[in-house]
N, C-alpha and C. Protein backbone atom coordinates (compact mmCIF):
# COMPACT_ATOMS: atom_id res chain seq x y z
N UNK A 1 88.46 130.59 112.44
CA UNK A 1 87.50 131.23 113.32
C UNK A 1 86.84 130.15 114.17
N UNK A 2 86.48 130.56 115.16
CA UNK A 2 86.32 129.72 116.45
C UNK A 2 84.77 130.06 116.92
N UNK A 3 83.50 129.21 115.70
CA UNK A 3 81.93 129.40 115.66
C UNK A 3 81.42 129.42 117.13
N UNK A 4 82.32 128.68 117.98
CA UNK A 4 81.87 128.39 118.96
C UNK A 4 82.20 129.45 120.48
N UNK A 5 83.50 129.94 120.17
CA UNK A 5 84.30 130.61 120.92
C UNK A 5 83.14 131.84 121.42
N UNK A 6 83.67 132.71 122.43
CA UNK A 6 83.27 133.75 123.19
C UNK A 6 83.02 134.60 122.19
N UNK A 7 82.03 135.67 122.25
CA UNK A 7 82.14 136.95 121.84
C UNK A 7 82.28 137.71 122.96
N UNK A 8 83.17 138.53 122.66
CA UNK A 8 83.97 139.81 123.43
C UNK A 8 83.38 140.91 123.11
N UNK A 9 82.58 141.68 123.97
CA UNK A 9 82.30 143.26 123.90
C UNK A 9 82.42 144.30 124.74
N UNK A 10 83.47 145.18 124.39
CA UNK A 10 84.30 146.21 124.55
C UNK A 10 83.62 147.47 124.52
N UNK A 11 82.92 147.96 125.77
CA UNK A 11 82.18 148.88 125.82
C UNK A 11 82.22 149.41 127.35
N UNK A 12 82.17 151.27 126.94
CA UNK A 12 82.52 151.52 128.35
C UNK A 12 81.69 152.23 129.35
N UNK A 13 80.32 152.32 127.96
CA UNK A 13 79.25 153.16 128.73
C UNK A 13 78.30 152.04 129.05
N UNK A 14 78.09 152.50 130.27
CA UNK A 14 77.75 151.31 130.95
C UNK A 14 75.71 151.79 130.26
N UNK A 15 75.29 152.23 130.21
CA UNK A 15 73.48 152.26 129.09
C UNK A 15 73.88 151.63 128.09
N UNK A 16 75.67 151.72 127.46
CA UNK A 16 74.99 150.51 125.78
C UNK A 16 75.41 149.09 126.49
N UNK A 17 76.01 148.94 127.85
CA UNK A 17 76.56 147.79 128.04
C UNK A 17 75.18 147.00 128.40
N UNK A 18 74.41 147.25 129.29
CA UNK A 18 72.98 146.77 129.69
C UNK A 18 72.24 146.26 128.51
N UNK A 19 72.02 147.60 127.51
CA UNK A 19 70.95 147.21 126.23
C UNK A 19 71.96 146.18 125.63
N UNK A 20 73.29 145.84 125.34
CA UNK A 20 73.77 144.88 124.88
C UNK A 20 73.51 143.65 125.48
N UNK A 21 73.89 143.46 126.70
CA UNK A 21 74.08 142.59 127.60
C UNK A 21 72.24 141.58 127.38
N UNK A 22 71.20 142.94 127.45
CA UNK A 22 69.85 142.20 127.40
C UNK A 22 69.69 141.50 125.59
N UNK A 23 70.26 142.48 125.18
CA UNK A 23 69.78 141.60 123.73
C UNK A 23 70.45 140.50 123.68
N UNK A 24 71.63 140.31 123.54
CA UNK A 24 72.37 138.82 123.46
C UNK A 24 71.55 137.90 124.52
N UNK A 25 71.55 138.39 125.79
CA UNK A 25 70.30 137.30 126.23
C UNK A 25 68.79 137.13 125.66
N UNK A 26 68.29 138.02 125.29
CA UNK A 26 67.02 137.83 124.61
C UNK A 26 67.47 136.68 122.95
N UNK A 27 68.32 137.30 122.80
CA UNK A 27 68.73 136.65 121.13
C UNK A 27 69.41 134.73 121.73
N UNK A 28 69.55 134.71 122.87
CA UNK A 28 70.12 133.46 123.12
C UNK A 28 70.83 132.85 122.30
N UNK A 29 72.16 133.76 121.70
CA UNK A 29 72.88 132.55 120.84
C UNK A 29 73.79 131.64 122.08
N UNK A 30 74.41 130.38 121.62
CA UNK A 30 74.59 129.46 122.20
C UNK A 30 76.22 129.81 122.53
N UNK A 31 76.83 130.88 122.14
CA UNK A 31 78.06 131.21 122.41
C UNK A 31 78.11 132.38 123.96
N UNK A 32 78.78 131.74 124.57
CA UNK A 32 79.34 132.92 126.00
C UNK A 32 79.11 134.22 125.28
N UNK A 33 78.90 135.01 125.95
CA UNK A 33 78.79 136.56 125.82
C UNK A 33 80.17 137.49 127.22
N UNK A 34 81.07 137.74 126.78
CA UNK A 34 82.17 138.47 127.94
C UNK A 34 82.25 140.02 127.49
N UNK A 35 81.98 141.03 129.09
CA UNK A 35 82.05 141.95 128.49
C UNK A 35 83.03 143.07 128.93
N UNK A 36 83.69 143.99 128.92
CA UNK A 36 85.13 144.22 128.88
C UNK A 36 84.98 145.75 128.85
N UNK A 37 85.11 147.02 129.49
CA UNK A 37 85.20 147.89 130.13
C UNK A 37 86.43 148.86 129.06
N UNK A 38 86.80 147.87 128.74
CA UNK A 38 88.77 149.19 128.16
C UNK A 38 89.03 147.76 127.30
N UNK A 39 89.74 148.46 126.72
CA UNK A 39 90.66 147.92 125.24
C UNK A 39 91.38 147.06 126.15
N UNK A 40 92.45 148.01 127.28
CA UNK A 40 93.54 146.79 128.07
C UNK A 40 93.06 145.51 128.72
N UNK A 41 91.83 145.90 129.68
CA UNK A 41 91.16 144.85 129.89
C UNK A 41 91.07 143.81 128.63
N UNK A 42 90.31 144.30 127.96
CA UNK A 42 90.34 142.69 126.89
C UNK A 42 91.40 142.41 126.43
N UNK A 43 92.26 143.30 126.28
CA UNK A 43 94.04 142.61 125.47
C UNK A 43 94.36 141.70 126.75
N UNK A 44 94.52 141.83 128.01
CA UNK A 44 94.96 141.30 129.14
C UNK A 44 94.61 139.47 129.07
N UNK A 45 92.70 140.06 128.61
CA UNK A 45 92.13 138.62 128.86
C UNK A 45 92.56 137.58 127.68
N UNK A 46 92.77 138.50 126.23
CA UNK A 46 93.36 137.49 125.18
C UNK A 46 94.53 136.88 125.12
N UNK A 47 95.44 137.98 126.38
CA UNK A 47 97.13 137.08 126.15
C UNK A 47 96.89 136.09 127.00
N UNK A 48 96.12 135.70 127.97
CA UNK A 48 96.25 134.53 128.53
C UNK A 48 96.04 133.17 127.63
N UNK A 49 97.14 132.50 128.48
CA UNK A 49 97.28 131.12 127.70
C UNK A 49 96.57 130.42 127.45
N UNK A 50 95.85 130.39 128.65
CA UNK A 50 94.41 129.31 128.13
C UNK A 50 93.13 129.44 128.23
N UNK A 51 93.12 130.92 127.37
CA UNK A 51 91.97 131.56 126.64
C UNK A 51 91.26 130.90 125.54
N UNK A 52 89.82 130.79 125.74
CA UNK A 52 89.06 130.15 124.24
C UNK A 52 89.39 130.74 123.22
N UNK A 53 89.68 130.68 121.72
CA UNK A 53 89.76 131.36 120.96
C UNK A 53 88.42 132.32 120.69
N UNK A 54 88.10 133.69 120.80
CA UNK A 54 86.74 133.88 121.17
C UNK A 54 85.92 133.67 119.21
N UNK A 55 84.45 134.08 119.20
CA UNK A 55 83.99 134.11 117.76
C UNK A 55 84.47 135.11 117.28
N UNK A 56 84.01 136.23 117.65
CA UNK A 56 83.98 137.71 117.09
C UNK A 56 84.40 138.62 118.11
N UNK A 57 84.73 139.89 118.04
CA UNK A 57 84.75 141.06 118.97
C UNK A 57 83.92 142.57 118.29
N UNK A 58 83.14 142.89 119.30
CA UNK A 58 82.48 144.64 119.10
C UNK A 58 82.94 145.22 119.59
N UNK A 59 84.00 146.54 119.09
CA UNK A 59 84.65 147.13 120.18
C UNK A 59 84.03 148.22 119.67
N UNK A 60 83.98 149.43 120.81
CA UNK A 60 83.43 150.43 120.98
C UNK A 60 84.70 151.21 120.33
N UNK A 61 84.99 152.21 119.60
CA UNK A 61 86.30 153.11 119.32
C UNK A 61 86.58 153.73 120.29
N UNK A 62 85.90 154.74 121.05
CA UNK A 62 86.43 155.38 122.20
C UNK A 62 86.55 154.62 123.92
N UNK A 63 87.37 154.18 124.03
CA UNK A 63 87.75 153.44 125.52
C UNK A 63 88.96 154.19 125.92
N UNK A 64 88.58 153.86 127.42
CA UNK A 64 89.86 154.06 128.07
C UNK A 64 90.79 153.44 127.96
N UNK A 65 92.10 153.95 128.18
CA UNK A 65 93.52 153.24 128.52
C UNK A 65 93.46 152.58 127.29
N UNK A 66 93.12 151.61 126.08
CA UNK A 66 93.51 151.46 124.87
C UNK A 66 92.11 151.76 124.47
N UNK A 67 92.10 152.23 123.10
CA UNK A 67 90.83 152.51 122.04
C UNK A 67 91.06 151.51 121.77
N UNK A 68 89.91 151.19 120.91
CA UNK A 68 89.34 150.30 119.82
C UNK A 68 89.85 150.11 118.98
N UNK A 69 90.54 151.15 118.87
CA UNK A 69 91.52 150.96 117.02
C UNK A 69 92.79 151.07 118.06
N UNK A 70 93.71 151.19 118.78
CA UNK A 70 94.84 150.81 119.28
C UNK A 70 94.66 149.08 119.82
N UNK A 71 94.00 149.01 120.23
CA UNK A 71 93.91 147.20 120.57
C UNK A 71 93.87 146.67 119.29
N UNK A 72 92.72 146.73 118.48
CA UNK A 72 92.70 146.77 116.75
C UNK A 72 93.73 146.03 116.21
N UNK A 73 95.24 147.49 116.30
CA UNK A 73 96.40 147.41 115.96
C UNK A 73 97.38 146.41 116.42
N UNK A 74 97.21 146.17 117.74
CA UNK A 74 97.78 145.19 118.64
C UNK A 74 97.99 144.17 118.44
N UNK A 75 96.32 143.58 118.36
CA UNK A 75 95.93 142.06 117.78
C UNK A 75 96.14 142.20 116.64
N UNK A 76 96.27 142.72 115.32
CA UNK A 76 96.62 143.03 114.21
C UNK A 76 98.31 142.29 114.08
N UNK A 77 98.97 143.22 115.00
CA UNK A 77 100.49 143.12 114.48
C UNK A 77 101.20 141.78 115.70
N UNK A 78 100.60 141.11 116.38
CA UNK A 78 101.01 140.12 117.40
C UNK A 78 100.44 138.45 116.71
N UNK A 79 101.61 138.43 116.32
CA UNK A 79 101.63 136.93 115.59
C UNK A 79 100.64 135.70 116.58
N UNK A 80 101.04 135.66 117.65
CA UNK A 80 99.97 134.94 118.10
C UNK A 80 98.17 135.42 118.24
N UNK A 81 98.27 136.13 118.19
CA UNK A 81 96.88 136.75 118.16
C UNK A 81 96.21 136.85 117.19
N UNK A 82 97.38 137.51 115.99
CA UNK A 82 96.78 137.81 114.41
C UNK A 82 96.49 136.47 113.77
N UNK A 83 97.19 135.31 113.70
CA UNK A 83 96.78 133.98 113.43
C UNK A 83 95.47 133.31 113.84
N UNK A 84 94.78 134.00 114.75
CA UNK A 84 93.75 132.99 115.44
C UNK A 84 92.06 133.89 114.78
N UNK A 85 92.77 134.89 113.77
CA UNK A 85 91.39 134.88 112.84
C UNK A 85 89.92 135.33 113.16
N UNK A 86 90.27 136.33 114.20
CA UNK A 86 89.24 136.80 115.29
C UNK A 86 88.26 138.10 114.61
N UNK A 87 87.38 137.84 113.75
CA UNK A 87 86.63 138.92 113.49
C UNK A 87 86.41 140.33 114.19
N UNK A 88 86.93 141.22 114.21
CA UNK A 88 87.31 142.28 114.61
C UNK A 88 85.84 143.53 114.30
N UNK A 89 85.08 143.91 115.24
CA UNK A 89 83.86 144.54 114.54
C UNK A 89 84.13 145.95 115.47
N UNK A 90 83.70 146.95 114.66
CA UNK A 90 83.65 148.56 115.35
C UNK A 90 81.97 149.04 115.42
N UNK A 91 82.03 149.60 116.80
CA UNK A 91 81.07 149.69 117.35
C UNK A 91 80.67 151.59 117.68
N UNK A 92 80.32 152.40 116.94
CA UNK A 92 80.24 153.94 117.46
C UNK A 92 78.92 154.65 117.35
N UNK A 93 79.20 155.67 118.49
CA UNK A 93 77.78 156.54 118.23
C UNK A 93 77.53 156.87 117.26
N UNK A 94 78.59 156.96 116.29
CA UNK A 94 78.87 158.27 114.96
C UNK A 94 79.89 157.48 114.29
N UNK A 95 80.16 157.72 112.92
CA UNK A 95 80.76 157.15 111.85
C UNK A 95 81.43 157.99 111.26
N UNK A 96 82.38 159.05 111.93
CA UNK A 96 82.91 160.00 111.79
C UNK A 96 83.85 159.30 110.69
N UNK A 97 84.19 159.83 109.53
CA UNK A 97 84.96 159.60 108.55
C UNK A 97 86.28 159.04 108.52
N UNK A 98 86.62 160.16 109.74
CA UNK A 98 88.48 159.36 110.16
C UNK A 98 88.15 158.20 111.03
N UNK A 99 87.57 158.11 111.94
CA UNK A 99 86.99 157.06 112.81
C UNK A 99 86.58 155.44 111.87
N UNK A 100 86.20 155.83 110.55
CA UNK A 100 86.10 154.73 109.70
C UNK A 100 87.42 154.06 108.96
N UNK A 101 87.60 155.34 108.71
CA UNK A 101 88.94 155.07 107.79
C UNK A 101 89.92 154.66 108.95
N UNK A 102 90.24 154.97 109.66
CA UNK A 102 90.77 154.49 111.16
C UNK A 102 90.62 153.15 111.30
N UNK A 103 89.48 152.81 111.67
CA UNK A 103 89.38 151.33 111.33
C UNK A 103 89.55 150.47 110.52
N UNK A 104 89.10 150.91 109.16
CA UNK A 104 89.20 149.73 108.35
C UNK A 104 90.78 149.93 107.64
N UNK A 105 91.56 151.04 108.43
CA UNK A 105 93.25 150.90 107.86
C UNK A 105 93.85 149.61 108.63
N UNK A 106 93.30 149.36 109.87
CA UNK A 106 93.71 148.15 110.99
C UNK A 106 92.98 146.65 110.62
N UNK A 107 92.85 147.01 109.42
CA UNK A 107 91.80 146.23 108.85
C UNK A 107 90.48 145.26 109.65
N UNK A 108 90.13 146.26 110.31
CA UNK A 108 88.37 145.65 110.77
C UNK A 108 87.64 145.24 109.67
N UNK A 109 86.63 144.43 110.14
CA UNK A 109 85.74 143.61 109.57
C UNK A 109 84.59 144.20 109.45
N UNK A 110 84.45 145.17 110.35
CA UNK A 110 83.20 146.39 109.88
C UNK A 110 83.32 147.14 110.89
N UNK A 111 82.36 148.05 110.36
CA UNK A 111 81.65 149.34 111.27
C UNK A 111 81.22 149.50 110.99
N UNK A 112 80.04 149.73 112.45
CA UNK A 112 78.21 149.79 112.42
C UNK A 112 78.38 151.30 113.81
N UNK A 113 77.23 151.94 113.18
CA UNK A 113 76.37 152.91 114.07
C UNK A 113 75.63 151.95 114.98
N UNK A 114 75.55 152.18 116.39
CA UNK A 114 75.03 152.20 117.50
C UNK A 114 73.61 152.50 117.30
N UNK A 115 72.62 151.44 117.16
CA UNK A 115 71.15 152.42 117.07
C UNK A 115 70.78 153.00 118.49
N UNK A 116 70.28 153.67 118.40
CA UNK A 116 69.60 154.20 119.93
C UNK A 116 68.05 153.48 119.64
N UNK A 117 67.60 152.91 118.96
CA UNK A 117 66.11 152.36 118.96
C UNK A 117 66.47 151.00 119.24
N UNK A 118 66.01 150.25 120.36
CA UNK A 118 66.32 148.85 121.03
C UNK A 118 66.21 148.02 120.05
N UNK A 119 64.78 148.12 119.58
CA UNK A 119 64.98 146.74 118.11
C UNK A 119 65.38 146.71 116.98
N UNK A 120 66.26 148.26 116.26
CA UNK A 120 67.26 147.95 115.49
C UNK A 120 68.59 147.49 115.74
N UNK A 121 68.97 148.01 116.96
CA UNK A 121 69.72 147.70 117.51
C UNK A 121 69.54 145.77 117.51
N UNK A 122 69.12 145.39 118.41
CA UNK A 122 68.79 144.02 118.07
C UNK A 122 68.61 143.39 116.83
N UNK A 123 68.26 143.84 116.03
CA UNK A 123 68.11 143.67 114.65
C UNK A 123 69.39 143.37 113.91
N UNK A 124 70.45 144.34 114.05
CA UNK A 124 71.85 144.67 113.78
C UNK A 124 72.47 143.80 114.27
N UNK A 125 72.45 143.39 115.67
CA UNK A 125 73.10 142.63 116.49
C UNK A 125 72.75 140.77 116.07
N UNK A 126 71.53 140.92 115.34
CA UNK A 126 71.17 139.54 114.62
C UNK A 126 71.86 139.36 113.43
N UNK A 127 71.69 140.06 112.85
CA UNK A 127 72.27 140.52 111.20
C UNK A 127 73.60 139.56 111.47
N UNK A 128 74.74 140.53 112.42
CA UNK A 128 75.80 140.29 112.33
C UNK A 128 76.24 138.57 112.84
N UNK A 129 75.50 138.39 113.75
CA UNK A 129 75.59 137.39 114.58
C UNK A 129 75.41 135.57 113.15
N UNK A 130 74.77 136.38 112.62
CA UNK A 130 73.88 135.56 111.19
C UNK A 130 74.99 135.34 110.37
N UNK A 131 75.34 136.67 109.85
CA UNK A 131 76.12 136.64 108.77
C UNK A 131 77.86 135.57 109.21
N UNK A 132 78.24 136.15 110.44
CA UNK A 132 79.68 135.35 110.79
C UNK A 132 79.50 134.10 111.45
N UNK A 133 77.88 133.40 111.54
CA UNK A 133 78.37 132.02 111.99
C UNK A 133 77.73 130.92 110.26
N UNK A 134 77.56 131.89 109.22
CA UNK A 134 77.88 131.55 107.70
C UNK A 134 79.00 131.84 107.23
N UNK A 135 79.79 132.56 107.53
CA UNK A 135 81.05 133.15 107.01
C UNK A 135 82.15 131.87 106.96
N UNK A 136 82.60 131.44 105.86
CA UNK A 136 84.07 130.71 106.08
C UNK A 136 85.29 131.88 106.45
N UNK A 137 86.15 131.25 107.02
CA UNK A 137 87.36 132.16 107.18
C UNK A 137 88.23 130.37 107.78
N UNK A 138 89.66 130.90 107.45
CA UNK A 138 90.79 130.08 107.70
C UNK A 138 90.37 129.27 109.08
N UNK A 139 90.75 128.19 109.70
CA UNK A 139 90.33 127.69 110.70
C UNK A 139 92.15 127.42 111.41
N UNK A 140 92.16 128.04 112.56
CA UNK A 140 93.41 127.58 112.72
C UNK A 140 93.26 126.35 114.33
């Protein structure tokens, strides 16, 4: 895992993209923040060659042109991609049962509800941010 690398967030409504966009700046972690519209969009930006390895990714489940759990799958089963150890996080209004199990069959690293209250939301967005720059994982 790459502490330093980009976080990628995969979101298509543009009200959670703003409240995201302000908290990571309010939270000032020291890693780039990139943010990504559709699943294809970000698969596009990861096959390039001389892409940072990013930290983490929040993908939203419902996107256009690839979901969250079809990109998921992608980077999952693509040897160059699946090697580089990219914390994979699900991001939804709702925690619909198949929508979970959905995910964590592509084996994500979690899924979190979307708060609609700004400072849990921020709160959540610390939590996680906390917990994966303590986390060991393989270093490639």
């Amino acid at each position: 895992m790459n502490k330093n690398g980009p976080i990628l967030i995969i979101e298509d409504d543009i009200d959670d993209l703003k409240f995201l966009r302000g908290i990571f700046k309010k939270l000032d972690f020291s890693n780039e923040v990139l943010f990504f519209i559709d699943g294809e969009e970000a698969l596009n930006y990861l096959n390039k060659p001389d892409v940072m390895r990013p930290f983490l990714i929040l993908s939203d489940v419902d996107l256009p042109k690839l979901s969250g759990v079809e990109l998921r799958e992608k980077l999952k089963t693509d040897a160059d991609l699946s090697i580089r150890c990219i914390p994979y996080l699900f991001f939804s209004k709702a925690a619909e049962q198949r929508a979970v199990i959905d995910a964590y069959s592509k084996s994500a690293q979690g899924f979190f509800v979307k708060q609609t209250e700004l400072p849990k939301l921020e709160k959540m967005i610390s939590v996680i941010m906390e917990y994966w720059k303590i986390c060991s994982t393989p270093s490639f």
